[in-house]
Each structure stands twice: as structure tokens, then as C-alpha cells.
PDB file of N, CA and C in Angstrom:
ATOM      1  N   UNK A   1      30.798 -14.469 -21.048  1.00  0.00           N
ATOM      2  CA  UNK A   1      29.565 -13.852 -21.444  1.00  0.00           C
ATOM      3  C   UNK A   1      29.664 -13.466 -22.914  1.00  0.00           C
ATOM      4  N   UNK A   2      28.386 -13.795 -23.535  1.00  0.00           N
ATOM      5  CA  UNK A   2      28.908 -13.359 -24.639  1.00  0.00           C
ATOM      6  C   UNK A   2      28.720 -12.141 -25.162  1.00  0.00           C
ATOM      7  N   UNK A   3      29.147 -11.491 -26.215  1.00  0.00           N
ATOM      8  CA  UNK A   3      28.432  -9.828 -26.649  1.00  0.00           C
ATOM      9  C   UNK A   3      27.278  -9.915 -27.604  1.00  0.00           C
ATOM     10  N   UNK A   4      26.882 -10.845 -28.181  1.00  0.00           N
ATOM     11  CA  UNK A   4      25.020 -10.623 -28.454  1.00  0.00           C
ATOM     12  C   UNK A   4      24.451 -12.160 -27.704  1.00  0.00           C
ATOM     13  N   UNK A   5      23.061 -11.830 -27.658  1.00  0.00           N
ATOM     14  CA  UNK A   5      22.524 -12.691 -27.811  1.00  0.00           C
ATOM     15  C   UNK A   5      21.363 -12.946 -28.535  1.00  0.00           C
ATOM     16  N   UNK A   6      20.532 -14.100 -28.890  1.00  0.00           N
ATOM     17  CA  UNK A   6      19.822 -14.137 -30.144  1.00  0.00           C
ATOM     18  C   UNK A   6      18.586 -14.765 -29.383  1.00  0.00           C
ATOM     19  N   UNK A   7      17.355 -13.541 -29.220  1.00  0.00           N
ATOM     20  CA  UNK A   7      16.342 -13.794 -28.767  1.00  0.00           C
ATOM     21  C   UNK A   7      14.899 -14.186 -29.491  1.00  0.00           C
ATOM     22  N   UNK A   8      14.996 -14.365 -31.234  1.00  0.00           N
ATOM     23  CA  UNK A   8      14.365 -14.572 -31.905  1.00  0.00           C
ATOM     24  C   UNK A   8      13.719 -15.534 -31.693  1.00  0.00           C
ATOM     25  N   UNK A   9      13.747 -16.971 -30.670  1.00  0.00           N
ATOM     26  CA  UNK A   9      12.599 -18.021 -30.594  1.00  0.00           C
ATOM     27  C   UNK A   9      12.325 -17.510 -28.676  1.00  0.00           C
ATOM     28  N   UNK A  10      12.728 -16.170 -28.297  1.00  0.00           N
ATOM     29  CA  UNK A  10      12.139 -16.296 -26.796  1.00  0.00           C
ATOM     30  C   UNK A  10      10.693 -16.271 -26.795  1.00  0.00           C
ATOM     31  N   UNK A  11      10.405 -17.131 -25.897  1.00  0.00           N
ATOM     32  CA  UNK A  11       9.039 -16.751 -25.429  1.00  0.00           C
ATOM     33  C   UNK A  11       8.369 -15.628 -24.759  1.00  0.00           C
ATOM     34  N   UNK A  12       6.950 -15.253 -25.432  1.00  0.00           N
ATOM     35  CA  UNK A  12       6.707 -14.204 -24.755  1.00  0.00           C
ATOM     36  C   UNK A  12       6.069 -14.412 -23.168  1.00  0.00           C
ATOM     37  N   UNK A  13       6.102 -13.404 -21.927  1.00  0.00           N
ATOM     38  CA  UNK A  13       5.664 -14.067 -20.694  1.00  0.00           C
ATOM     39  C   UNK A  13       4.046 -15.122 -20.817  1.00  0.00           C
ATOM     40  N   UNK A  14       3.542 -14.162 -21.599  1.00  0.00           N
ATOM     41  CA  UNK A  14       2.102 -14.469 -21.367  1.00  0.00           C
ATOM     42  C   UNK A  14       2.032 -16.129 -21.941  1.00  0.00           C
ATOM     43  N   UNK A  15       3.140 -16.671 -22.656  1.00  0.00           N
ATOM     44  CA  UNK A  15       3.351 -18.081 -23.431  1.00  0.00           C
ATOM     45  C   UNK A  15       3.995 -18.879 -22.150  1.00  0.00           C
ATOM     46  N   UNK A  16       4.368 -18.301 -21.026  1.00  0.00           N
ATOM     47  CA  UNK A  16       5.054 -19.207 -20.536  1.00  0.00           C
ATOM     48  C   UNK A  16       4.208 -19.432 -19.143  1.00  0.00           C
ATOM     49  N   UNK A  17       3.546 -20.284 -18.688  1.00  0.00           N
ATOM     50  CA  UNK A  17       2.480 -20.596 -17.777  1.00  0.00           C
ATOM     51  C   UNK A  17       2.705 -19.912 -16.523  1.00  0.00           C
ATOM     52  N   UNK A  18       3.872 -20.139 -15.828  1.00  0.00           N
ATOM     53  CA  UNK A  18       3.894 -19.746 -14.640  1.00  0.00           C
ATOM     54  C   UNK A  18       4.468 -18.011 -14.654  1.00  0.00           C
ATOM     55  N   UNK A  19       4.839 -17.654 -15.638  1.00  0.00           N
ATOM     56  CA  UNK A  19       4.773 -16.193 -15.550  1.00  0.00           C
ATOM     57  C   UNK A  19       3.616 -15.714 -16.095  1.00  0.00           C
ATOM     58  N   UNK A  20       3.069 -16.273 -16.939  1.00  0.00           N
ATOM     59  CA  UNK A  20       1.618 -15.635 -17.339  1.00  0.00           C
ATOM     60  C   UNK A  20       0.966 -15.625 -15.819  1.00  0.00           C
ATOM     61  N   UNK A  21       0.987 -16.546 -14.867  1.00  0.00           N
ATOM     62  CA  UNK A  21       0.051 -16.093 -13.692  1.00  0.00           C
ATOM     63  C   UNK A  21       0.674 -14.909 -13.299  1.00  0.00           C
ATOM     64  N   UNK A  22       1.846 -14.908 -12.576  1.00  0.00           N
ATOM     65  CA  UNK A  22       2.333 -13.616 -12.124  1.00  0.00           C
ATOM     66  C   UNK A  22       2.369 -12.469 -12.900  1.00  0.00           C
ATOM     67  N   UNK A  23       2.005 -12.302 -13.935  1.00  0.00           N
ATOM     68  CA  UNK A  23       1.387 -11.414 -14.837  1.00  0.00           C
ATOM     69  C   UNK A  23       0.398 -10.882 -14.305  1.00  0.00           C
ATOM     70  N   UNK A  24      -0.575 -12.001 -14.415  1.00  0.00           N
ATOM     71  CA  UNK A  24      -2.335 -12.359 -14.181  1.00  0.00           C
ATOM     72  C   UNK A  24      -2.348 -11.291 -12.423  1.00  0.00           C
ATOM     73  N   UNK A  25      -1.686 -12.037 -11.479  1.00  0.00           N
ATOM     74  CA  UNK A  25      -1.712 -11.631  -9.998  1.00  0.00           C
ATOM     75  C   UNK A  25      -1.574 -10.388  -9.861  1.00  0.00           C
ATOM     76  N   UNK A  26      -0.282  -9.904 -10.498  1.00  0.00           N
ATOM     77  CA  UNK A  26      -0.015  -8.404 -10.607  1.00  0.00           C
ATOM     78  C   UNK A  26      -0.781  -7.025 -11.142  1.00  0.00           C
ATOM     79  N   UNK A  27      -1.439  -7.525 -12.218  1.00  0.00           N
ATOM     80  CA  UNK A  27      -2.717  -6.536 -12.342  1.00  0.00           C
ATOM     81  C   UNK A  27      -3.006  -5.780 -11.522  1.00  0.00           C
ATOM     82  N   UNK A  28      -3.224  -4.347 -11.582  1.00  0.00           N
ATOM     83  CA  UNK A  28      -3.857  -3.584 -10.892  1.00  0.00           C
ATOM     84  C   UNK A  28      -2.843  -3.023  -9.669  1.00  0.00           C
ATOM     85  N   UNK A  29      -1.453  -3.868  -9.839  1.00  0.00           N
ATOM     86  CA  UNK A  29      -0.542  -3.017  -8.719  1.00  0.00           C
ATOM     87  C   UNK A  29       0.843  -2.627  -9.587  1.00  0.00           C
ATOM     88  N   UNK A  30       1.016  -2.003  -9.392  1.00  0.00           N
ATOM     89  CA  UNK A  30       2.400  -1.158  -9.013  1.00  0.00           C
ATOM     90  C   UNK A  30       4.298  -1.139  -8.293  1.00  0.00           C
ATOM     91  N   UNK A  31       5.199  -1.828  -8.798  1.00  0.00           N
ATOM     92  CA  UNK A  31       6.031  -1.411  -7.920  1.00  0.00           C
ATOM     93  C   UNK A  31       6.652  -0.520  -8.176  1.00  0.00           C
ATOM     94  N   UNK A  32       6.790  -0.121  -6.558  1.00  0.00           N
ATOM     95  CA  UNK A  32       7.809   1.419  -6.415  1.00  0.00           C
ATOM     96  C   UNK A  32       8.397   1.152  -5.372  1.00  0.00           C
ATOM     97  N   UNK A  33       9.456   1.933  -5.152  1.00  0.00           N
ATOM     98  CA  UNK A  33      10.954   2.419  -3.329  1.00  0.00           C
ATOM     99  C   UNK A  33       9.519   3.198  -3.039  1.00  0.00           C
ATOM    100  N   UNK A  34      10.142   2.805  -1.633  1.00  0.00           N
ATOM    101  CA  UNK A  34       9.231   3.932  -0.730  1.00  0.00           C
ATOM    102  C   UNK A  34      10.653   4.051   0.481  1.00  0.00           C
ATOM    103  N   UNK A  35      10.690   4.707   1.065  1.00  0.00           N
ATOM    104  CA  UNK A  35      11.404   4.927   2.666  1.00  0.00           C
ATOM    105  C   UNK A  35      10.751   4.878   3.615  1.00  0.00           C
ATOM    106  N   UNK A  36      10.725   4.037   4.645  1.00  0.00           N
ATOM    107  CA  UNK A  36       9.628   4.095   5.426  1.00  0.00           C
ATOM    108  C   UNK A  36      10.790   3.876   6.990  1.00  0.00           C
ATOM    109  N   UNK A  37      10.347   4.324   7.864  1.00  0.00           N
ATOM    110  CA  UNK A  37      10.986   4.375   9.033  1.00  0.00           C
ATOM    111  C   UNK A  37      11.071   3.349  10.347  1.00  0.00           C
ATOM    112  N   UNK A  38      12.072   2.534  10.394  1.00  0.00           N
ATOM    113  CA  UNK A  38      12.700   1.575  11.013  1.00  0.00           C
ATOM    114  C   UNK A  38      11.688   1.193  11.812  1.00  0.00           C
ATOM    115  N   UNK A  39      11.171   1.940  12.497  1.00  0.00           N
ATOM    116  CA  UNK A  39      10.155   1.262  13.721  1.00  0.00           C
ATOM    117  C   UNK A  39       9.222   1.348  13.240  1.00  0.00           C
ATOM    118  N   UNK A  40       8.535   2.032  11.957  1.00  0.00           N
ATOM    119  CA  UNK A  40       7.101   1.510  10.849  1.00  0.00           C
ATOM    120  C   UNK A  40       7.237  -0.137  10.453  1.00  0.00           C
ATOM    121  N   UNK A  41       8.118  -0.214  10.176  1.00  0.00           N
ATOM    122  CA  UNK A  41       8.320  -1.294   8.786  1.00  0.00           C
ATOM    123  C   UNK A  41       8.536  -2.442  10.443  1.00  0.00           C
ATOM    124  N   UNK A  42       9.203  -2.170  11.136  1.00  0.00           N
ATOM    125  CA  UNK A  42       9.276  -3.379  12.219  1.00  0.00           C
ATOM    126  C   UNK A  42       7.790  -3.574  12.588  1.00  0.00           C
ATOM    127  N   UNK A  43       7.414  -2.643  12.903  1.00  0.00           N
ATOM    128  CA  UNK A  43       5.398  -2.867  13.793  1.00  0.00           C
ATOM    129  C   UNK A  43       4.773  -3.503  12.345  1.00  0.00           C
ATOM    130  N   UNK A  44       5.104  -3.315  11.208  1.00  0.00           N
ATOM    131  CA  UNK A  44       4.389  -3.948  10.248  1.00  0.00           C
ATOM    132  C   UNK A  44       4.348  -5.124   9.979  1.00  0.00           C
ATOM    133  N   UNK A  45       5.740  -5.778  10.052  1.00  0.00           N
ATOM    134  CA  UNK A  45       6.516  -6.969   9.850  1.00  0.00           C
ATOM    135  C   UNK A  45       5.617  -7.299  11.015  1.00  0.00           C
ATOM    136  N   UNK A  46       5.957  -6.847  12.623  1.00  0.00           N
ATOM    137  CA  UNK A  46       5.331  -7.955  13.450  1.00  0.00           C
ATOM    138  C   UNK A  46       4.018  -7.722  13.548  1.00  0.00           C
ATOM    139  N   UNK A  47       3.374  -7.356  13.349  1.00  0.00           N
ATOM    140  CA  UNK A  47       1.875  -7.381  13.147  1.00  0.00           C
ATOM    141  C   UNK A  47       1.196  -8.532  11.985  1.00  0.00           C
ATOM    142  N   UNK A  48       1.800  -8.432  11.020  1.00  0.00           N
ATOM    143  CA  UNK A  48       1.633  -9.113   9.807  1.00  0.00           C
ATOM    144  C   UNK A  48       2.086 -10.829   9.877  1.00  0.00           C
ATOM    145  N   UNK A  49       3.185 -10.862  10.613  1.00  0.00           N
ATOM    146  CA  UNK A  49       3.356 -12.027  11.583  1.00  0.00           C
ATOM    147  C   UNK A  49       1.871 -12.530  12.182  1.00  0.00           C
ATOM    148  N   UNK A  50       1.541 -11.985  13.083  1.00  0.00           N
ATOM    149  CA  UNK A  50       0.906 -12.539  14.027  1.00  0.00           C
ATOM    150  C   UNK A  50      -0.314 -12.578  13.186  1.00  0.00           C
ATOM    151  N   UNK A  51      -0.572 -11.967  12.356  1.00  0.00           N
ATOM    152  CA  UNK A  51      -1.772 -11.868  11.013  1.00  0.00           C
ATOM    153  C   UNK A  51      -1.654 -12.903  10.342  1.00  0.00           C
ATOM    154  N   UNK A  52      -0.487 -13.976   9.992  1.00  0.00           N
ATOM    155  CA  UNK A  52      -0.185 -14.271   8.951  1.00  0.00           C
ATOM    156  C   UNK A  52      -0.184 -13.875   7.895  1.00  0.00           C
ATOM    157  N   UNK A  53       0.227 -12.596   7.810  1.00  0.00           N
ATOM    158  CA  UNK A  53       0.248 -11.821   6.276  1.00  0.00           C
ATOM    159  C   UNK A  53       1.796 -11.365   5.897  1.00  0.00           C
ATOM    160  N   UNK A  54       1.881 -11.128   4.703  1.00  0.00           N
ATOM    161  CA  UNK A  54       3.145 -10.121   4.218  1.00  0.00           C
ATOM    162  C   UNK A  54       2.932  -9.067   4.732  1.00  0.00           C
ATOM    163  N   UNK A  55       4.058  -8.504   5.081  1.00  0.00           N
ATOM    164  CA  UNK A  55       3.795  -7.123   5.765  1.00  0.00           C
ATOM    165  C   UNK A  55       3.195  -5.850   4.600  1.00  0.00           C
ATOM    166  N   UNK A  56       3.631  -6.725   2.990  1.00  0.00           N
ATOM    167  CA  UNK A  56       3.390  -5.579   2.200  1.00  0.00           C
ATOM    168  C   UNK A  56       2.188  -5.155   2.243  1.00  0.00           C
ATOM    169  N   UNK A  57       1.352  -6.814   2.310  1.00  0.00           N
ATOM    170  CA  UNK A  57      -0.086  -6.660   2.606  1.00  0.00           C
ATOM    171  C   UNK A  57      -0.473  -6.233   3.228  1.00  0.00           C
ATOM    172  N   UNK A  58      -0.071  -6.177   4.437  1.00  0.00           N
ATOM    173  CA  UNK A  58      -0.424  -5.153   5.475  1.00  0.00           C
ATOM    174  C   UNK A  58      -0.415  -3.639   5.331  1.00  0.00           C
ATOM    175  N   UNK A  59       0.941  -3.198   4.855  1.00  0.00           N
ATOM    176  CA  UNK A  59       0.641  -1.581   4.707  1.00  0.00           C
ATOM    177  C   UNK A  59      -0.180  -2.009   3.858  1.00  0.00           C
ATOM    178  N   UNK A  60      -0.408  -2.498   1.867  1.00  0.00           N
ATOM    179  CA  UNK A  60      -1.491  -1.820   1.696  1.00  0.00           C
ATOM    180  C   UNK A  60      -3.091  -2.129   1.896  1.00  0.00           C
ATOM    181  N   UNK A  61      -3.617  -2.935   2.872  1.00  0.00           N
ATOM    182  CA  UNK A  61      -4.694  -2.781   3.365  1.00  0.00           C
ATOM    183  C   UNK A  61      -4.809  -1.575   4.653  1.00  0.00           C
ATOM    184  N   UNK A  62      -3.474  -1.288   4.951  1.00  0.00           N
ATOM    185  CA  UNK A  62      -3.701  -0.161   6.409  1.00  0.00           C
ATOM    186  C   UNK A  62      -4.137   1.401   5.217  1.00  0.00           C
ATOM    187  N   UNK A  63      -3.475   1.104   3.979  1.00  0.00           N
ATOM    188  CA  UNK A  63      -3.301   2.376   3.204  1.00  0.00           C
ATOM    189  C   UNK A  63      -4.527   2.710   2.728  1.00  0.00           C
ATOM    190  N   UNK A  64      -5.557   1.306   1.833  1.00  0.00           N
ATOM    191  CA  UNK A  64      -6.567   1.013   1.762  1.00  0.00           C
ATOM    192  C   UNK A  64      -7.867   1.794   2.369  1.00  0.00           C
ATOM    193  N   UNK A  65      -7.516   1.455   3.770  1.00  0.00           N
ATOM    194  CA  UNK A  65      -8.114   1.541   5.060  1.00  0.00           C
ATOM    195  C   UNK A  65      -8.691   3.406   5.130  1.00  0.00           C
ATOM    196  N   UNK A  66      -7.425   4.036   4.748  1.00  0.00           N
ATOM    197  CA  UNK A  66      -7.333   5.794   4.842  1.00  0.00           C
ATOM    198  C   UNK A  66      -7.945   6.023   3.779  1.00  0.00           C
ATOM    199  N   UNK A  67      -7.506   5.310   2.734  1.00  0.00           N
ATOM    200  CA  UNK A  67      -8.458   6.475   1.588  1.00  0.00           C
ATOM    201  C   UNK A  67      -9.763   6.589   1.865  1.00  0.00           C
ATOM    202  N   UNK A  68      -9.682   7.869   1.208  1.00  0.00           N
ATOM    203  CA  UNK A  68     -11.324   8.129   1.557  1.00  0.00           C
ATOM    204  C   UNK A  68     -11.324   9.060   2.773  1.00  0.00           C
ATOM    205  N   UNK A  69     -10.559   8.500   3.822  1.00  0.00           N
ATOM    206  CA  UNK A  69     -11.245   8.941   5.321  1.00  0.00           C
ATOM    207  C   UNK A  69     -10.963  10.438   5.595  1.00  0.00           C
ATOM    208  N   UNK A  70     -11.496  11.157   6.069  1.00  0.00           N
ATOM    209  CA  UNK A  70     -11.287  12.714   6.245  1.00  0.00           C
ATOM    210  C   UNK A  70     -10.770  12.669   7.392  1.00  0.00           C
ATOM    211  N   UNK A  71      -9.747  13.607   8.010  1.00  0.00           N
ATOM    212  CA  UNK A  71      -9.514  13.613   8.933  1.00  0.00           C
ATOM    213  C   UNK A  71     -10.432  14.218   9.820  1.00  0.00           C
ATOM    214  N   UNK A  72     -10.812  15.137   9.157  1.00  0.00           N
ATOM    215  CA  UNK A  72     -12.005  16.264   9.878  1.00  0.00           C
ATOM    216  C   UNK A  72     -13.195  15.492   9.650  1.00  0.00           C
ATOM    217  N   UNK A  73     -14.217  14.671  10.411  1.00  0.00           N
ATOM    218  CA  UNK A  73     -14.914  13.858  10.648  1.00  0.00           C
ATOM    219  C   UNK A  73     -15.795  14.712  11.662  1.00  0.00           C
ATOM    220  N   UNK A  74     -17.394  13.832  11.553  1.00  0.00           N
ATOM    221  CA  UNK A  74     -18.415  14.849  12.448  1.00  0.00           C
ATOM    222  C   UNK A  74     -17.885  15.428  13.856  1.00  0.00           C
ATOM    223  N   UNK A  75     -17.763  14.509  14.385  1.00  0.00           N
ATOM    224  CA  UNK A  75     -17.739  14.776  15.661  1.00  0.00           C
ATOM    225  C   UNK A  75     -16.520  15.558  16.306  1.00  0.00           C
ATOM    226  N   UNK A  76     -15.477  15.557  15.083  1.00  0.00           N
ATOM    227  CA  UNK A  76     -14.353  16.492  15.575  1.00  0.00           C
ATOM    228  C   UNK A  76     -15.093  17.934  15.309  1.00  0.00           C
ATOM    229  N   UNK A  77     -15.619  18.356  14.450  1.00  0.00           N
ATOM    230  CA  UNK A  77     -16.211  19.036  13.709  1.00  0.00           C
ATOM    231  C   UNK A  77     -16.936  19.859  14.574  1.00  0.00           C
ATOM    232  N   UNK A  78     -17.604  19.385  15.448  1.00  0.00           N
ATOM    233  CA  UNK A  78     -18.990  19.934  16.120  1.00  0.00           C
ATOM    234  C   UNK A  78     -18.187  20.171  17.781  1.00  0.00           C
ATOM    235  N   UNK A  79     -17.017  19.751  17.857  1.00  0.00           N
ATOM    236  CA  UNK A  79     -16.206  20.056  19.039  1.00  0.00           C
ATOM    237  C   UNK A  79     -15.905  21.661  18.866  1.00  0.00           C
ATOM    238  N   UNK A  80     -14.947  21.302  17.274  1.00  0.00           N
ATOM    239  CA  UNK A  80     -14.685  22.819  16.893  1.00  0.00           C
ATOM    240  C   UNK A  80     -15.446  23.816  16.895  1.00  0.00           C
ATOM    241  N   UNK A  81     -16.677  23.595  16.496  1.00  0.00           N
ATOM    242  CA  UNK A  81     -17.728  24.917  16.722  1.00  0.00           C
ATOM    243  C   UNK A  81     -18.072  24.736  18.166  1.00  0.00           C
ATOM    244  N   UNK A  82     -18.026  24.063  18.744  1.00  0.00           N
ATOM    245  CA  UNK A  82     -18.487  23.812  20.475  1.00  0.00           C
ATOM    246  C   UNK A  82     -17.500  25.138  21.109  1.00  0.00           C
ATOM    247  N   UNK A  83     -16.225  24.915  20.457  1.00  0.00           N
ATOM    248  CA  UNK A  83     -14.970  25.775  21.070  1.00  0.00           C
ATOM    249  C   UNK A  83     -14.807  27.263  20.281  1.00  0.00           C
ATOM    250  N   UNK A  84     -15.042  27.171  19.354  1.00  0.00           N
ATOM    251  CA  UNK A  84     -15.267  28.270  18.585  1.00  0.00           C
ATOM    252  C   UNK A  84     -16.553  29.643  19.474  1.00  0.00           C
ATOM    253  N   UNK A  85     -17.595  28.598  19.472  1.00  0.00           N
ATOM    254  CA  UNK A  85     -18.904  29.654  19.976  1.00  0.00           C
ATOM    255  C   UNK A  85     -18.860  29.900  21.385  1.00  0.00           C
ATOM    256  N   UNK A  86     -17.730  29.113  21.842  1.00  0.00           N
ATOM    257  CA  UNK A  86     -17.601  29.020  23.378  1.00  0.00           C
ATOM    258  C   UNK A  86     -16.367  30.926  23.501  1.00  0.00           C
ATOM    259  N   UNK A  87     -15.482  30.362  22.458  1.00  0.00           N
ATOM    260  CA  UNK A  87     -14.775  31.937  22.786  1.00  0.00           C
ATOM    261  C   UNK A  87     -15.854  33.422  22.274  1.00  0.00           C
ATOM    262  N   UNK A  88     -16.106  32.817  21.001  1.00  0.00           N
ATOM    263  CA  UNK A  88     -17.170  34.061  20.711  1.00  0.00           C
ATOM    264  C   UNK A  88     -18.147  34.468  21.926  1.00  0.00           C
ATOM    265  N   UNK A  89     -18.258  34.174  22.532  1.00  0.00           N
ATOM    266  CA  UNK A  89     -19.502  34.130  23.333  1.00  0.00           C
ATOM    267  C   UNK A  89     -18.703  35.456  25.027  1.00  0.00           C
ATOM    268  N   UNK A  90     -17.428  34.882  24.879  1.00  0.00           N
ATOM    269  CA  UNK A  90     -16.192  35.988  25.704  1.00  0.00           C
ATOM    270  C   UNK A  90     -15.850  36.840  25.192  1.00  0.00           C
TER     271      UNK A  90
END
């Protein structure tokens, strides 16, 4: 190995076709570690199987899927005051 090397004619990615796409593809994501738990990442894998998808794809369309969503939603909502006015009422 040597101790320098001389990168003055490298190409930059965006010059070199097939990394300029994976450039291009990557837009808009992110990598990071995550830890995720043995029997998550297995139900993902086989789900994504039978999907024909990457499992990565899979978590993030399942992740996708949550944003946004409240947990506290109408109809849980109107239980709680159902149970609420039900003790007030004792």
C-alpha cells in the first residue's frame, strides 16, 4: 500500500454515470444504524418476501404509513368520554 496517493485527475461522482444515478436514487433519504429486534426485522424480511420488496422498503413504507396518524383517533375518543361520564354519573 502505498503512503500517498494522487487524486488530482479523480473523477467527481456526478462525472461518473453509474454513480451519478445512485446519487440521483438516493435523494431525499438518509442512512443511519437503527437496532431493531430479532423477531421485527424477521416479520419484515418475511413479509417483504412474499411482497417482493426489500424489507428496508418495507419498514419505510410501514413508517410512512404512521406519520401523521394520532393514536387518539375519534372513536377511541368518544369511548373515553362514554367511560368518563359513565363514572361521573356514580
Amino acid at each position: 500500500m502505498r503512503e500517498e496517493y494522487d487524486f488530482s485527475n479523480a473523477k467527481r461522482a456526478k462525472d461518473v454515470p453509474h454513480l451519478a444515478k445512485l446519487q440521483t436514487e438516493a435523494k431525499g433519504k438518509t442512512r443511519i444504524t437503527i437496532m431493531l429486534d430479532n423477531d421485527v426485522l424477521d416479520n419484515f424480511r418475511s413479509q417483504a418476501k412474499q411482497k417482493g420488496l426489500g424489507y428496508q422498503t418495507l419498514i419505510n413504507q410501514t413508517l410512512k404509513s404512521h406519520m401523521g396518524s394520532s393514536l387518539l383517533n375519534e372513536d377511541l375518543l368518544r369511548k373515553i368520554i362514554r367511560e368518563e361520564l359513565q363514572i361521573a354519573k356514580t
